[in-house]
Protein backbone atom coordinates (compact mmCIF):
# COMPACT_ATOMS: atom_id res chain seq x y z
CA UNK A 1 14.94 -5.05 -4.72
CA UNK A 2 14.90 -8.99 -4.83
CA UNK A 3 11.35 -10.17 -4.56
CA UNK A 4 10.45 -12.91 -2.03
CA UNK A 5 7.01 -15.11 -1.67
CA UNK A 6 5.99 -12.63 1.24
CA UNK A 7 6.83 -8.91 -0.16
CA UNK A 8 6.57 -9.26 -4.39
CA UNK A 9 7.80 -5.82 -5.39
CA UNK A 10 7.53 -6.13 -9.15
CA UNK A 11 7.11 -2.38 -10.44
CA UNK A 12 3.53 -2.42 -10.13
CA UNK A 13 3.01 0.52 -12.48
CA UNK A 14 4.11 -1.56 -16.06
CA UNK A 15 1.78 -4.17 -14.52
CA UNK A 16 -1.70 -4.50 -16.76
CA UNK A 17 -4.88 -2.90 -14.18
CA UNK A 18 -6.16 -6.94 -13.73
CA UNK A 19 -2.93 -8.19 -12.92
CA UNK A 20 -2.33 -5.43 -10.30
CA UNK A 21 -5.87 -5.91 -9.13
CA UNK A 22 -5.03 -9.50 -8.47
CA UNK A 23 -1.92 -9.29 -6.97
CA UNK A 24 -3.68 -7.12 -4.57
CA UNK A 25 -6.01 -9.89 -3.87
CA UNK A 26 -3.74 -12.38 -3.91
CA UNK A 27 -2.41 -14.16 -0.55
CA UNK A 28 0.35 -11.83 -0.60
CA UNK A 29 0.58 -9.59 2.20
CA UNK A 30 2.22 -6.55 -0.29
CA UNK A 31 0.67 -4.55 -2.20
CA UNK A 32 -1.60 -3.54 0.70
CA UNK A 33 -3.55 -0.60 1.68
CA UNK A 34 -0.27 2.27 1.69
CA UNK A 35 0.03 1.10 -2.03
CA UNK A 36 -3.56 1.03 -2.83
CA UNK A 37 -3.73 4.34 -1.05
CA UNK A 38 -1.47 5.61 -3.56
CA UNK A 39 -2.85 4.40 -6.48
CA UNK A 40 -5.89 6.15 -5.56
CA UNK A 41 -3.97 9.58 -5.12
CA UNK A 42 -2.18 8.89 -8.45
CA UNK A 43 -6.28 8.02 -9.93
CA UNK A 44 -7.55 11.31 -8.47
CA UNK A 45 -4.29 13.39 -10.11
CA UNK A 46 -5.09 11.99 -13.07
CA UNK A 47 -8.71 13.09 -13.13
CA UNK A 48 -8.09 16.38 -11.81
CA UNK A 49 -5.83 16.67 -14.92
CA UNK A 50 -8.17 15.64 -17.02
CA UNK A 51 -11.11 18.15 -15.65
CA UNK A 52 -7.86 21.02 -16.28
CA UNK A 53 -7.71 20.80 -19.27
CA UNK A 54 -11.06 20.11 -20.79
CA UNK A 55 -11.50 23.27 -18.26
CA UNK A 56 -9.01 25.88 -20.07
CA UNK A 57 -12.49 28.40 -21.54
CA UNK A 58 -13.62 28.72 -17.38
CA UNK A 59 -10.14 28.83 -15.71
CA UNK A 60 -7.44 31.16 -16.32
CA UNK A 61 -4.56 29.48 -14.93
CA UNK A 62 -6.16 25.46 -15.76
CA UNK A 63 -2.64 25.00 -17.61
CA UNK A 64 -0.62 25.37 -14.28
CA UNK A 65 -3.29 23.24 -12.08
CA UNK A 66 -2.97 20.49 -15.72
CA UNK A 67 0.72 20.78 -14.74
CA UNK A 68 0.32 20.30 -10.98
CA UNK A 69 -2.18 17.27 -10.78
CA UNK A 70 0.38 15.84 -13.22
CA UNK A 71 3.33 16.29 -11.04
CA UNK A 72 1.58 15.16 -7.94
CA UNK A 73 0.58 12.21 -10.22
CA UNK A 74 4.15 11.53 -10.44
CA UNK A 75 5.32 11.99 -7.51
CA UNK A 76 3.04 9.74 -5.73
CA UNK A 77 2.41 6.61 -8.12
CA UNK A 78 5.94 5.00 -7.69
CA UNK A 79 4.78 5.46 -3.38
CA UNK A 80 2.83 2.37 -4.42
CA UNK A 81 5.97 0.17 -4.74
CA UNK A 82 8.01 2.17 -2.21
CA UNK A 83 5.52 1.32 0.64
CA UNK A 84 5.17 -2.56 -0.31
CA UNK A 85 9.13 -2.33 0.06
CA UNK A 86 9.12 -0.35 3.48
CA UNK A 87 6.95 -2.92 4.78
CA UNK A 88 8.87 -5.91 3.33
CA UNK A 89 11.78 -4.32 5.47
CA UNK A 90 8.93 -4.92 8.72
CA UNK A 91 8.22 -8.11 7.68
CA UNK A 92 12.39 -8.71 7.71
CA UNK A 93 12.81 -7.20 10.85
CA UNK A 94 9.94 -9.54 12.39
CA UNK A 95 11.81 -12.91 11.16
CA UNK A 96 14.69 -11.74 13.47
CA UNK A 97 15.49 -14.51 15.90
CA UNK A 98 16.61 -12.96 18.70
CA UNK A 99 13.75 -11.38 20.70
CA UNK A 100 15.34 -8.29 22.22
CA UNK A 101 16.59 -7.55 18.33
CA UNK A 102 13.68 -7.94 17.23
CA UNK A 103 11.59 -5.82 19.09
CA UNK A 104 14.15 -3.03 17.97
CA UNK A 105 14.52 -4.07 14.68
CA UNK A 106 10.59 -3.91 14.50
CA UNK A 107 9.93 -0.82 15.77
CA UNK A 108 12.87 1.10 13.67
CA UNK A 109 10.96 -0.79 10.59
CA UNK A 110 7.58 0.60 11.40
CA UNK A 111 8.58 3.88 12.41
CA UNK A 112 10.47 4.09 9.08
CA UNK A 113 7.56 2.86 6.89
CA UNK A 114 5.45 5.63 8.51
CA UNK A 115 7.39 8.26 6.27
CA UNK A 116 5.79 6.98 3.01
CA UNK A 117 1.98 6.52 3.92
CA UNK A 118 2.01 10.46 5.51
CA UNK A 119 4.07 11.43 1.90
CA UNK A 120 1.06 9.71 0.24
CA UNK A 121 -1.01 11.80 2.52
CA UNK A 122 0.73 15.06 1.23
CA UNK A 123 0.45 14.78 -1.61
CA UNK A 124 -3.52 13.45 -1.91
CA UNK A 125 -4.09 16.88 0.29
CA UNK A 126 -2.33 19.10 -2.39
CA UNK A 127 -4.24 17.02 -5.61
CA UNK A 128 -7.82 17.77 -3.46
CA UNK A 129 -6.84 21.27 -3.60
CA UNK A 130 -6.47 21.23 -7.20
CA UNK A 131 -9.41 19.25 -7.47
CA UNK A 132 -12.01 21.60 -5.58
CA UNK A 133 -10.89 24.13 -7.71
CA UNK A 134 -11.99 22.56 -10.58
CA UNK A 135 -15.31 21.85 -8.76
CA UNK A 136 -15.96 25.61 -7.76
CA UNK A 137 -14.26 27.10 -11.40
CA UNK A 138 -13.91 24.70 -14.06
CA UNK A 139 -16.18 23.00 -16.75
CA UNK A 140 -19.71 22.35 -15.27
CA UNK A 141 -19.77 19.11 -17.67
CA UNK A 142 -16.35 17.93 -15.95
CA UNK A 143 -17.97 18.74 -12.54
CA UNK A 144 -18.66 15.14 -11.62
CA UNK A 145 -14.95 13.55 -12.12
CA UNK A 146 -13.86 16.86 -10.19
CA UNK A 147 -15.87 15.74 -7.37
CA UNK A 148 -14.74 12.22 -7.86
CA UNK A 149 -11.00 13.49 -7.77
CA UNK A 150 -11.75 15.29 -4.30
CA UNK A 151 -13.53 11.85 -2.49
CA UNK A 152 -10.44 9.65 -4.19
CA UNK A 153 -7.74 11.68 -2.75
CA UNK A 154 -9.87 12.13 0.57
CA UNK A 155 -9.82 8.20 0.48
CA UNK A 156 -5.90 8.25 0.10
CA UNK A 157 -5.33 10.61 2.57
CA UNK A 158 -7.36 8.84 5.33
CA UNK A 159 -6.21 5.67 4.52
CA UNK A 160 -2.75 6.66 4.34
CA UNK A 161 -2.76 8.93 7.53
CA UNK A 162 -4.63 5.95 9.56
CA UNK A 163 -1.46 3.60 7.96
CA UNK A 164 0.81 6.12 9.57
CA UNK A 165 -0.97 6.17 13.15
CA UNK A 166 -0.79 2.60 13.28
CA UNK A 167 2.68 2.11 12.72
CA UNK A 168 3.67 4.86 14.79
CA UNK A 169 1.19 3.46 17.45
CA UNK A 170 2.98 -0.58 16.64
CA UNK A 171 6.59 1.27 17.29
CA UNK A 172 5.54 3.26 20.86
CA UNK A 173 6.82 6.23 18.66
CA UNK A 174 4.65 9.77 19.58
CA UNK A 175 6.73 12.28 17.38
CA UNK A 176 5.65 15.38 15.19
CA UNK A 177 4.45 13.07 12.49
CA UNK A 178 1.27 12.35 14.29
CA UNK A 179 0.32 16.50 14.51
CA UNK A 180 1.26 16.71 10.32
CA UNK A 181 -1.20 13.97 10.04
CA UNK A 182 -4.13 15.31 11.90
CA UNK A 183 -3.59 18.83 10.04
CA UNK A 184 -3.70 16.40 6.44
CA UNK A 185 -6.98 15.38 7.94
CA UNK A 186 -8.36 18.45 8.92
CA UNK A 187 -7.15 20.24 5.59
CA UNK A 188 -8.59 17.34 3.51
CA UNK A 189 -12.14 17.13 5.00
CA UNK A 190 -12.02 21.05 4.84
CA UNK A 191 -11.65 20.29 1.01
CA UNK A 192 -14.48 17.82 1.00
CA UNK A 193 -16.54 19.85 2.75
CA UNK A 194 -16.54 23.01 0.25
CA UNK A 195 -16.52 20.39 -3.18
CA UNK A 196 -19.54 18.46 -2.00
CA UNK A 197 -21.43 21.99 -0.76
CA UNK A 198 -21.17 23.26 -4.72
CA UNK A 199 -24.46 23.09 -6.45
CA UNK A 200 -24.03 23.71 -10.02
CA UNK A 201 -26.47 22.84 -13.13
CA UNK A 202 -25.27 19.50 -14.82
């Protein structure tokens, strides 16, 4: 996608951590909070990896949860660029100059560029699964960064499900999305709620 002053799309995961840091910063109105959302999801995957497999003496199957946090890491770090380029397409549909198109135009946009914050969503419910298991099962000295994983993905999932009410809100769209959201919510804190009640010696 061809970059322009207002959306800057460069493929923020082969940028340096300052330089993305920056950008985010930076007067730009993309990468905002569906891509830092996402980069948050992708920060907690990688930790719950991490706490897998330093965890592979307490938990039987840490190879397979190793393997999970590292697809969900996958799955949902290139959501980073993929929302900065949904909302470039909102930005577009906002320069239209006729009003009427516009106001279509604009709500199409937003209602499209819901789809990615709730897939961030997903996915930062499924890597706070992985996570609490690690909490409840896996290396005591690891327990920290498992805990860490849970709150970061909790972070992504809020901020990406609030994205997603927004823009649905911004469109006049009520649709099934909205009820998939609130259940990512409700799942989540349910999560949160059973890694931050686990009291285990350091």
């Amino acid at each position: 996608m061809e970059s322009s002053p207002e959306n800057t799309t460069s493929e923020y995961l082969d940028l340096p951590l300052g330089a993305f840091l920056d950008l985010v910063a930076s007067d730009n109105p993309a990468p905002g909070g569906g891509s830092v959302a996402a980069v948050a999801v992708a920060l907690a995957a990688g930790l719950s990896g991490m706490a897998a497999r330093l965890s592979a003496r307490q938990v039987a199957d840490a190879d397979g949860l190793a393997d999970r946090a590292d697809a969900a890491r996958r799955r949902v770090a290139p959501l980073a660029r993929i929302d900065a380029e949904s909302y470039g397409r909102v930005l577009d549909a906002y320069r239209e100059p006729d009003s009427e198109t516009r106001r279509e135009r604009v709500s199409d946009a937003l209602s499209g560029a819901t789809d990615v914050p709730l897939a961030v969503a997903e996915v930062g419910n499924e890597v706070a699964s992985i996570a609490v298991r690690l909490v409840e099962e896996g290396n005591t000295n690891l327990v920290g960064d498992a805990i860490a994983a849970v709150l970061l993905a909790e972070a992504g999932v809020r901020a990406a499900v609030t994205l997603a009410e927004i823009n649905l809100s911004s469109a006049n769209v009520e649709d099934d999305r909205l009820g998939r959201a609130k259940e990512l919510l409700d799942e989540t804190a349910a999560t949160v709620r059973r890694a931050t009640e686990v009291h285990r010696p350091g």
